[in-house]
C-alpha atoms as a PDB file:
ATOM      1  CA  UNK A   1       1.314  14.786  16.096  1.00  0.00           C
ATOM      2  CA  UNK A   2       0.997  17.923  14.091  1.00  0.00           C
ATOM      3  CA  UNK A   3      -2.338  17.108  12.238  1.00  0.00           C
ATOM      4  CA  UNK A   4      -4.114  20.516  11.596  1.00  0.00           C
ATOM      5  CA  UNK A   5      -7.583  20.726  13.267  1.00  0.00           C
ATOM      6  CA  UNK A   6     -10.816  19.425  11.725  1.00  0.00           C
ATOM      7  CA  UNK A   7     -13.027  22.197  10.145  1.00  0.00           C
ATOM      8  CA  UNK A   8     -16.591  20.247  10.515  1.00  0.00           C
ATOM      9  CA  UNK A   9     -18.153  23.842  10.244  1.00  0.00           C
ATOM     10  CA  UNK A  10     -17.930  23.213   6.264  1.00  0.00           C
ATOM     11  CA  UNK A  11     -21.069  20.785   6.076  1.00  0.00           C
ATOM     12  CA  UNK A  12     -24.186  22.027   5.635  1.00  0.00           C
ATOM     13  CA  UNK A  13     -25.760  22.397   9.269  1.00  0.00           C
ATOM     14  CA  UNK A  14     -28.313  20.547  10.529  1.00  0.00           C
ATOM     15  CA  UNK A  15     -31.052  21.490  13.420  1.00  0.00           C
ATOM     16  CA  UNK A  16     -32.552  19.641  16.234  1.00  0.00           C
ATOM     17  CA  UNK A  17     -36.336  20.217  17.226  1.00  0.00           C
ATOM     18  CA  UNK A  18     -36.779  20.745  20.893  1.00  0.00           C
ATOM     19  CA  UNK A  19     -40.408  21.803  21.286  1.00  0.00           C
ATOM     20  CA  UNK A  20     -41.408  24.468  19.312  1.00  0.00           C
ATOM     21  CA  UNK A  21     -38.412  25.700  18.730  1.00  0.00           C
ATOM     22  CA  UNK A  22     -34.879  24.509  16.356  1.00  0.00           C
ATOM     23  CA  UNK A  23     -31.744  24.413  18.646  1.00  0.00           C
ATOM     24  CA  UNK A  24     -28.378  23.688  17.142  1.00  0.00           C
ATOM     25  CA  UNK A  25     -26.579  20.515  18.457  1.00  0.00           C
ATOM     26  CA  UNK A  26     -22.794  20.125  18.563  1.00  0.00           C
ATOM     27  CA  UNK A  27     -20.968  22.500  16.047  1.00  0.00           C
ATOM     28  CA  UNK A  28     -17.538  21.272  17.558  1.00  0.00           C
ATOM     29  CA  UNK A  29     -15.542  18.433  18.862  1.00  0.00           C
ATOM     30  CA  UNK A  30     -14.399  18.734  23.004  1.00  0.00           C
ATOM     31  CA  UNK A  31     -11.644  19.537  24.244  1.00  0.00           C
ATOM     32  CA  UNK A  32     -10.161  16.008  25.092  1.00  0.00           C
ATOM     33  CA  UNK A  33     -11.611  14.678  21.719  1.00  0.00           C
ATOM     34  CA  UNK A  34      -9.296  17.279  20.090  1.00  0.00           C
ATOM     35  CA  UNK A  35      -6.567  15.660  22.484  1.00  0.00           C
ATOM     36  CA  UNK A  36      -7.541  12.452  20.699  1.00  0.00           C
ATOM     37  CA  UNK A  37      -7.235  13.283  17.414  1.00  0.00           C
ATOM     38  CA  UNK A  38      -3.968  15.055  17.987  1.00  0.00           C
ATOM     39  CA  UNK A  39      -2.798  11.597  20.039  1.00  0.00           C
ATOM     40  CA  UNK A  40      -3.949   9.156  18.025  1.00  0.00           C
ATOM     41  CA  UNK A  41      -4.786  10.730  15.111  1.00  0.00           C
ATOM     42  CA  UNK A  42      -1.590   8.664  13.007  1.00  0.00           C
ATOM     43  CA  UNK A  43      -3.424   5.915  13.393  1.00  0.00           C
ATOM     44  CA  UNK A  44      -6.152   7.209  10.409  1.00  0.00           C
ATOM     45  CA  UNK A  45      -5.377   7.317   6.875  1.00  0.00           C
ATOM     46  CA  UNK A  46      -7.121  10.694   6.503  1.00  0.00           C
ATOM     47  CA  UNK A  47      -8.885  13.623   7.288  1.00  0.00           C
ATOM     48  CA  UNK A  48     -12.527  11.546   7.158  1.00  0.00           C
ATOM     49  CA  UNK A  49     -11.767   8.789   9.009  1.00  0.00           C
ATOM     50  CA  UNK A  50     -10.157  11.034  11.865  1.00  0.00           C
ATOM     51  CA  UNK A  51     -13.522  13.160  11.280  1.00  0.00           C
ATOM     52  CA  UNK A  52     -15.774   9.867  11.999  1.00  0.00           C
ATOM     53  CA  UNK A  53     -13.391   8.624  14.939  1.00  0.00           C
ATOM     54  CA  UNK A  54     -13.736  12.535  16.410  1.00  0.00           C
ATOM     55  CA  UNK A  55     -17.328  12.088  15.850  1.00  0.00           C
ATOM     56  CA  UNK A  56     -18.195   8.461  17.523  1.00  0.00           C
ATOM     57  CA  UNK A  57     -15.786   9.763  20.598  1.00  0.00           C
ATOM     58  CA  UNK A  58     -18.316  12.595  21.022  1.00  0.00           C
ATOM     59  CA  UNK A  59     -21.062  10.714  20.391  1.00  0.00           C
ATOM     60  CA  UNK A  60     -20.380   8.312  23.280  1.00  0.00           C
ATOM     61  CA  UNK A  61     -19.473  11.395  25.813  1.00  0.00           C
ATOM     62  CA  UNK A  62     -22.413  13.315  24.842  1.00  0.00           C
ATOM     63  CA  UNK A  63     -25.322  11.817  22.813  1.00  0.00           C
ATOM     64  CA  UNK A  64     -28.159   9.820  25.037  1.00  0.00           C
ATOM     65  CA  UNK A  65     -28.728   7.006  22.825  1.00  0.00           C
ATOM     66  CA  UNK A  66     -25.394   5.425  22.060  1.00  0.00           C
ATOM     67  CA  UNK A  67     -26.135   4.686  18.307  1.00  0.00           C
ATOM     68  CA  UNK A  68     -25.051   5.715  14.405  1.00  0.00           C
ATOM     69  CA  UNK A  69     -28.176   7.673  14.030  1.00  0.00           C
ATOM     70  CA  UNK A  70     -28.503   9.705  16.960  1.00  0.00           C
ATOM     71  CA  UNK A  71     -24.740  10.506  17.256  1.00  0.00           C
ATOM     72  CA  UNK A  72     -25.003  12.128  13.541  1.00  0.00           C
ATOM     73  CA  UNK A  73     -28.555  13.592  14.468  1.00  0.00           C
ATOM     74  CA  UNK A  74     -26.695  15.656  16.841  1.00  0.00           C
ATOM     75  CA  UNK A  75     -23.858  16.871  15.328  1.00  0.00           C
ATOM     76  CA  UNK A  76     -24.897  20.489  13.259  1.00  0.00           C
ATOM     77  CA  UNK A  77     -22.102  19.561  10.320  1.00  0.00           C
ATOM     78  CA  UNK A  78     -21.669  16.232   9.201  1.00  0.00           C
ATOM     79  CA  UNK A  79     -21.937  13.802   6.811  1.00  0.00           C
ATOM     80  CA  UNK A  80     -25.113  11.121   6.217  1.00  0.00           C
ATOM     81  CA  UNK A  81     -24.842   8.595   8.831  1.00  0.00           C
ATOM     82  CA  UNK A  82     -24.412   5.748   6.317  1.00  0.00           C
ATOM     83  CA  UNK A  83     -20.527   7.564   6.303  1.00  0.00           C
ATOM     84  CA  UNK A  84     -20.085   7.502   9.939  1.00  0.00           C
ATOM     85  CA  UNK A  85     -21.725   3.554   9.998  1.00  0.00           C
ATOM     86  CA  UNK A  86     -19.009   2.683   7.214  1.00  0.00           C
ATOM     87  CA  UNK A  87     -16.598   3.744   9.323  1.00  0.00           C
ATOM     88  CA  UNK A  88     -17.690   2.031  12.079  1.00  0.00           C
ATOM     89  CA  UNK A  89     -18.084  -1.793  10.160  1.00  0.00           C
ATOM     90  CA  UNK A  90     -15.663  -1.141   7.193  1.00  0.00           C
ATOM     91  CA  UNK A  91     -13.037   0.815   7.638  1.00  0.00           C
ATOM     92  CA  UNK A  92     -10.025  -0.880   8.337  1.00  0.00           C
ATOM     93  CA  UNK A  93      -8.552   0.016  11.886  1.00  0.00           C
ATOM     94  CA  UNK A  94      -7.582  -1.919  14.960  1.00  0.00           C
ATOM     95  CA  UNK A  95      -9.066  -0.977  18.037  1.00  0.00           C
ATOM     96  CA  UNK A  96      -6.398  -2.952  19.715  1.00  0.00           C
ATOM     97  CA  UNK A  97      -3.893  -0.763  18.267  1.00  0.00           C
ATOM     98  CA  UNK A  98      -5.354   2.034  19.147  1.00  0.00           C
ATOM     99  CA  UNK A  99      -5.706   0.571  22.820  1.00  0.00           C
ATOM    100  CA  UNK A 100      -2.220  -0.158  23.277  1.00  0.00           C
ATOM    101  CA  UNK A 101      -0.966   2.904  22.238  1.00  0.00           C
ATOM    102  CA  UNK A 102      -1.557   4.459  25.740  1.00  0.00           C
END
């Protein structure tokens, strides 16, 4: 759809603790989330709130706990989770939109 890629590498990273030691967690989106974006992308009204709908894709392929907090404890750049939570409950999109446009 001709957006340009997300740069989430310009937030200040973040580290998780595995042991005794401070591992990085995702520093970029997959593959198919990038298919996403570029597919349903439109459907945004800009670059953050494709950012948080990249991010909560991710979250649910990849994160354990399927929640606001650990998906942005993973990522290495984001934003506080009260941003990607606002998204989530505020931001005005239609999931059955975005469904149908298969």
């Amino acid at each position: 759809m001709g957006y340009r890629p997300i740069n989430i590498s310009s937030r200040t990273p973040k580290k998780t603790r595995i042991g005794d030691f401070w591992m990085p967690s995702i520093i970029q989106y997959p593959t198919v989330v990038q298919q996403a974006l570029d597919r349903f992308g439109y459907h945004f009204q800009n670059d953050p709130e494709r950012r948080h709908f990249a991010e909560c894709i991710t979250g649910l392929f990849i994160v354990r706990k399927k929640n606001v907090s650990a998906i942005t404890r993973e990522f290495a750049f984001t934003t506080d989770q009260s941003c990607l939570n606002r998204f989530i409950t505020e931001v005005n999109w239609d999931a059955e939109t975005l469904n149908a446009d298969q």
